[in-house]
Protein backbone atom coordinates (compact mmCIF):
# COMPACT_ATOMS: atom_id res chain seq x y z
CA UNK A 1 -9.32 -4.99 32.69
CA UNK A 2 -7.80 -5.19 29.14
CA UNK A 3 -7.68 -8.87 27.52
CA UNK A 4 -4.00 -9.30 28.02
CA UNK A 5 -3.99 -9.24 31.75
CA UNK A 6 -3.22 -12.42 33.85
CA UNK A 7 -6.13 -13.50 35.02
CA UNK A 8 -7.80 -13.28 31.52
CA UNK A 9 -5.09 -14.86 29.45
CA UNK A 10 -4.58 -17.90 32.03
CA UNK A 11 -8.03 -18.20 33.59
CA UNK A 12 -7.36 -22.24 34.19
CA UNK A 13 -4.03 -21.41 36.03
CA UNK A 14 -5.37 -19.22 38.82
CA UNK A 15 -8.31 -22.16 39.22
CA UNK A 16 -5.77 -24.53 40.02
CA UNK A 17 -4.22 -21.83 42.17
CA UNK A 18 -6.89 -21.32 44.32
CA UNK A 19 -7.43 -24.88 44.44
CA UNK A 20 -4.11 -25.43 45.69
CA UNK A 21 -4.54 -22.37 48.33
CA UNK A 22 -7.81 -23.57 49.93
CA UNK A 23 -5.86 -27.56 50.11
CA UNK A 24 -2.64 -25.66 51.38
CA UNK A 25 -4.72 -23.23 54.26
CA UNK A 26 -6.80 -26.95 55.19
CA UNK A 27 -3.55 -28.69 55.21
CA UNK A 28 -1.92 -26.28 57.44
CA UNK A 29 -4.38 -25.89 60.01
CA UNK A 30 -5.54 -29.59 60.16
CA UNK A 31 -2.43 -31.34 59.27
CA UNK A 32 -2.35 -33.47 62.66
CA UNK A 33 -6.12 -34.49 62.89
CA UNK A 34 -7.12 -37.60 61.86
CA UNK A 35 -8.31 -38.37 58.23
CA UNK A 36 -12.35 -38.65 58.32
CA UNK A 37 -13.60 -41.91 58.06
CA UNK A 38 -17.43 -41.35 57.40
CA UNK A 39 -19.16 -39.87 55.01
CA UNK A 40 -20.70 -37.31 57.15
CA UNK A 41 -17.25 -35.79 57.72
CA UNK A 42 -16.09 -36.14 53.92
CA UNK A 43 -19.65 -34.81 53.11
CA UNK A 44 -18.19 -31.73 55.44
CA UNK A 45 -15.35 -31.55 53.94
CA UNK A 46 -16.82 -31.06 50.77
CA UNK A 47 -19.14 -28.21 52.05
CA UNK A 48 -16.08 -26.42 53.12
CA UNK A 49 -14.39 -26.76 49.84
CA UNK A 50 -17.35 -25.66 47.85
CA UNK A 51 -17.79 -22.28 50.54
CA UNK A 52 -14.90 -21.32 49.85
CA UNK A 53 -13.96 -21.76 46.29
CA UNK A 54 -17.64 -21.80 44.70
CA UNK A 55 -17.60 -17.58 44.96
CA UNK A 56 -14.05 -16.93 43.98
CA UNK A 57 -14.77 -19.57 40.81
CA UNK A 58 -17.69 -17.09 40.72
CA UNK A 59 -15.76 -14.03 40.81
CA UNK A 60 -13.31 -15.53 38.33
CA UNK A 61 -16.20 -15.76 35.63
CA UNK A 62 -17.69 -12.27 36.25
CA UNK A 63 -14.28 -11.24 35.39
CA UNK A 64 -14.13 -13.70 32.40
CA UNK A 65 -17.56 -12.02 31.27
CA UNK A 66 -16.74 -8.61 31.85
CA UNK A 67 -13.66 -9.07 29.64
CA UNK A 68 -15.13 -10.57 26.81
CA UNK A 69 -17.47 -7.99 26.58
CA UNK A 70 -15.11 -5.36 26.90
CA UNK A 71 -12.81 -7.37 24.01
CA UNK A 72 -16.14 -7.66 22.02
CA UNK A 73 -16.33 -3.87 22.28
CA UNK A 74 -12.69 -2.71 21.52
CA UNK A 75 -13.02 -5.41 18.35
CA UNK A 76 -16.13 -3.00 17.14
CA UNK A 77 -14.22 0.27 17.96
CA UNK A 78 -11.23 -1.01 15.81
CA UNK A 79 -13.18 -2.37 13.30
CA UNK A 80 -15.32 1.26 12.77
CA UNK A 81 -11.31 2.86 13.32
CA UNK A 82 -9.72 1.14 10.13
CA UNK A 83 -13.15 1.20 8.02
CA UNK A 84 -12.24 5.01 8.67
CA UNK A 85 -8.75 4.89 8.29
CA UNK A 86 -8.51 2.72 4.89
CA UNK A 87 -11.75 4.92 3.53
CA UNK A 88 -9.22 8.50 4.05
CA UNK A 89 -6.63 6.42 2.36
CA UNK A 90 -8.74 5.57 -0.46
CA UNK A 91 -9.60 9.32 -0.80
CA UNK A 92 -6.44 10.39 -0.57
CA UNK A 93 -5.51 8.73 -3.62
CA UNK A 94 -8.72 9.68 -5.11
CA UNK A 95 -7.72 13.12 -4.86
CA UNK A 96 -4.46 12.83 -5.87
CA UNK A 97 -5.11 11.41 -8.73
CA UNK A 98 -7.78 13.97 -9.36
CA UNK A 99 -4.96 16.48 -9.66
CA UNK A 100 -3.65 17.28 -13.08
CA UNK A 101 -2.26 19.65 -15.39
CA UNK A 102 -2.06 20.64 -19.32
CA UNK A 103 1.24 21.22 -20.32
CA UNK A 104 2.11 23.25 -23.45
CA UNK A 105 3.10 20.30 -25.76
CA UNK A 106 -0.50 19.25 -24.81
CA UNK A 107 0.33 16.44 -23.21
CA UNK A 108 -1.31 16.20 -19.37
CA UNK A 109 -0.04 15.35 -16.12
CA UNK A 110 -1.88 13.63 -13.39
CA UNK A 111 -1.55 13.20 -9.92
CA UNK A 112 2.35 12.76 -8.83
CA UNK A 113 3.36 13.46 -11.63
CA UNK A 114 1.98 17.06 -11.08
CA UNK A 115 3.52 17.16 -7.70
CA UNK A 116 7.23 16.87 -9.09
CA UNK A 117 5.79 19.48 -11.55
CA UNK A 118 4.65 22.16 -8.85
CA UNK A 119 7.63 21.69 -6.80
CA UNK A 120 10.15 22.39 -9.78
CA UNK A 121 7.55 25.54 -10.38
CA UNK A 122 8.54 26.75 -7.12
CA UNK A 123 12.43 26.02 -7.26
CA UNK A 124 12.04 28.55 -10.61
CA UNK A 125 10.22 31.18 -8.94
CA UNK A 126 13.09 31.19 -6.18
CA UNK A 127 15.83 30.97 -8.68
CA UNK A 128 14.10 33.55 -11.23
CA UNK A 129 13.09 36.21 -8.97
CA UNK A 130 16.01 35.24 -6.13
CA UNK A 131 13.88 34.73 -3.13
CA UNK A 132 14.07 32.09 -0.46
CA UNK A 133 12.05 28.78 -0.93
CA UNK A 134 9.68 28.96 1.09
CA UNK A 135 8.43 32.57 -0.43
CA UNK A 136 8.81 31.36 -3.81
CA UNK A 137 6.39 28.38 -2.54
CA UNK A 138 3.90 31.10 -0.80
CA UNK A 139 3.50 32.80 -4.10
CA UNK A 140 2.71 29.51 -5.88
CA UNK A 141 0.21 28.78 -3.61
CA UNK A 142 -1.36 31.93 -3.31
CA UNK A 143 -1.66 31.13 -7.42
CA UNK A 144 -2.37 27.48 -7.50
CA UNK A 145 -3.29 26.55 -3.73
CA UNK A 146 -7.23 26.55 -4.93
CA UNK A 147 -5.92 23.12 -6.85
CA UNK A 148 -4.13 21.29 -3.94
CA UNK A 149 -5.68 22.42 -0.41
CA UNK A 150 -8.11 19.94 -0.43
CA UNK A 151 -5.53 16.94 -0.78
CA UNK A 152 -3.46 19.24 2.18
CA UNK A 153 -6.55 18.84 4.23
CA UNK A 154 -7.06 15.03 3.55
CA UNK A 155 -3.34 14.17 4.70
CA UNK A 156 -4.06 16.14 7.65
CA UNK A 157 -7.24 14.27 8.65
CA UNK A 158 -5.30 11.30 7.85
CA UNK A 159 -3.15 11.81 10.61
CA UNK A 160 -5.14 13.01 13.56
CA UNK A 161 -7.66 10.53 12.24
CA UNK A 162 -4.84 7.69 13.93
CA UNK A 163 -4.01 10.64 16.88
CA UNK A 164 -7.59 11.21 18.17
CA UNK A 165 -8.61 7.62 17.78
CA UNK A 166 -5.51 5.79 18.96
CA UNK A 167 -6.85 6.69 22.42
CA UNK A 168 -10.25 4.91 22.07
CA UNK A 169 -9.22 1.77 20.20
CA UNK A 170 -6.08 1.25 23.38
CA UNK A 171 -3.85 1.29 20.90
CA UNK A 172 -0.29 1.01 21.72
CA UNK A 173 2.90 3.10 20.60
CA UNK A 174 4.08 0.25 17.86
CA UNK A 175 0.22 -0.01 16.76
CA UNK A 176 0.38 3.95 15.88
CA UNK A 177 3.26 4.06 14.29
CA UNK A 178 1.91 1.38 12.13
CA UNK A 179 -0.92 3.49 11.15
CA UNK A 180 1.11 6.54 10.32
CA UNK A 181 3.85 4.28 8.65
CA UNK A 182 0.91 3.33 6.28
CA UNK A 183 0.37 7.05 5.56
CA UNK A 184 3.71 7.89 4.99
CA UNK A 185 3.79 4.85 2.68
CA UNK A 186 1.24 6.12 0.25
CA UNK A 187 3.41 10.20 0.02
CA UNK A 188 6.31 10.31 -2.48
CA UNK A 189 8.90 13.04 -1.99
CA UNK A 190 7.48 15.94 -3.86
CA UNK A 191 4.26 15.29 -2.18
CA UNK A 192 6.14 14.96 1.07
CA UNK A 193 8.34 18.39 0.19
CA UNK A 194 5.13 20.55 -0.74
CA UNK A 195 3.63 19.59 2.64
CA UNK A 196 6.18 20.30 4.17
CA UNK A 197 6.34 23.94 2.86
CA UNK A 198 2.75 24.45 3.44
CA UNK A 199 3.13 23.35 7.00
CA UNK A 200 6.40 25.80 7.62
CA UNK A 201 4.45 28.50 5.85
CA UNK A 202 1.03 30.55 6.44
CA UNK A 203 -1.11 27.34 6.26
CA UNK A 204 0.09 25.13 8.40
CA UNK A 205 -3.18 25.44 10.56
CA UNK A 206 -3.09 22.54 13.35
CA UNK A 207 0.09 20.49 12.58
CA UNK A 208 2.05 21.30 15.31
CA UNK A 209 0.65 18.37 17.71
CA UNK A 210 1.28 15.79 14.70
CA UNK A 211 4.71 17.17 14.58
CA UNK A 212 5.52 16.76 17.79
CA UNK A 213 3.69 13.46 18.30
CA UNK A 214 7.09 10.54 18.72
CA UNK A 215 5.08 8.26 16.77
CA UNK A 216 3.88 10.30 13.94
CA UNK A 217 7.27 12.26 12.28
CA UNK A 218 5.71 13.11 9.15
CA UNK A 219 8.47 14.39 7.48
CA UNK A 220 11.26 11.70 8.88
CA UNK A 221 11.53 10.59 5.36
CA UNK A 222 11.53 13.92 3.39
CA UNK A 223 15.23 14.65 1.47
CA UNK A 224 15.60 18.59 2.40
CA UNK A 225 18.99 18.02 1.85
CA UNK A 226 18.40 17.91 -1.86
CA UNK A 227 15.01 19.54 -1.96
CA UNK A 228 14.67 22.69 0.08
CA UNK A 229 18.49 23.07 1.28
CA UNK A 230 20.34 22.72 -2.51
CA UNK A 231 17.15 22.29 -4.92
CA UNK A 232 18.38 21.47 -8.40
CA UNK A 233 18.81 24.35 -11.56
CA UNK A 234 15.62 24.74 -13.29
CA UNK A 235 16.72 25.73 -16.96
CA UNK A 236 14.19 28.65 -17.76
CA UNK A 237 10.94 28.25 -19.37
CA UNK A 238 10.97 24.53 -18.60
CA UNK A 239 7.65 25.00 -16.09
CA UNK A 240 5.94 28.06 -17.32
CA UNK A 241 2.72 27.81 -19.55
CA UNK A 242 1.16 25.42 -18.07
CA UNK A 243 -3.10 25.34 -16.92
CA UNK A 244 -5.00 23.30 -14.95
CA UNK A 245 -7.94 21.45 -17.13
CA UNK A 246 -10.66 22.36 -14.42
């Protein structure tokens, strides 16, 4: 029985209920006999009373009990979920912000910075040696993946972390896409446009049941209008030379 039902929420309302049942069923039956007039018969009364609401009030508190405990254990379920959650969020930006690159003024990029960086990389490799996008992406990665397959992974976990778990913390549709609202929060476009192309290419491993998930649309907030569909002119040599400092 999950907290919000009924009977938990309003415990003092079906008391009074049953109350009023056992009075109404007495009433009914024994409307035309005489009221008692000795104690014996009030002392009766009270027997019949207690018989029959002293086990539902009973039953009533099991229920009461067995909820609590069950609220006690969803709280500790939740609790271990975010702990989880916030902890992947936290290395998320870790990571990303472990990312960098030397650039030949010697000036270094880090973290999003570098993502704008690799995805105007790629747009040159398409333009410069005429191939679609999403080649010119496959032979940046094939060059540079070693650099940002880790932080692919952790955005991956990210999400299934909220679409394994979901299940065991009850929580509901709005309460997901909470959780994956948060995610999407945290990934700017070129992070969001480089995922993207590693999830439409060879690597896309297990991201077709996020994809489809109603809740989860990863990508609802990505631009390929302007990024993969008409990516802007790259002037040449304005992304070459450039090294990663590990």
């Amino acid at each position: 029985m999950k907290i919000n039902d009924p009977l938990v929420r309003y415990p003092f309302r079906f008391g009074i209920a049953a109350i009023a049942t056992t009075f109404g069923f007495f009433l009914l039956n024994f409307r035309k006999a005489d009221i008692p007039g000795t104690v014996t018969e009030w002392g009766q009364f009270g027997d019949y009373m207690g018989g029959v609401l002293n086990p539902l009030f009973g039953l009533i508190s099991l229920i009461l009990v067995a909820a609590t405990l069950r609220s006690q254990t969803q709280a500790a379920k939740l609790q271990a979920f975010e702990h989880q959650f916030f902890t992947l969020l936290s290395l998320h930006s870790s990571i990303l912000q472990s990312i960098d690159r030397k650039m030949k003024d010697k000036t270094i990029m880090y973290g999003r910075d570098c993502f704008r960086f690799f995805y105007r990389r790629i747009v040159s490799i398409s333009q410069n040696d005429r191939v679609p996008m999403s080649t010119a992406y496959q032979r940046f990665f094939d060059e540079n993946g070693w650099e940002i397959e880790h932080y692919f992974r952790t955005v991956y976990h990210l999400f299934k972390h909220v679409k394994d778990q979901s299940v065991e913390i009850d929580a509901t549709p709005a309460q997901r896409k909470r959780y994956y609202d948060l995610i999407k929060s945290q990934l700017s476009q070129y992070e969001l446009v480089l995922l993207w192309f590693n999830v439409e290419g060879l690597n896309r491993g297990n991201w077709d049941s996020i994809r489809s998930d109603p809740e989860a649309k990863p990508f609802e907030h990505l631009n390929k209008a302007n990024l993969v569909e008409n990516p802007p002119d790259i002037p040449v040599g304005e992304v070459d030379d450039s090294t990663s400092l590990k």
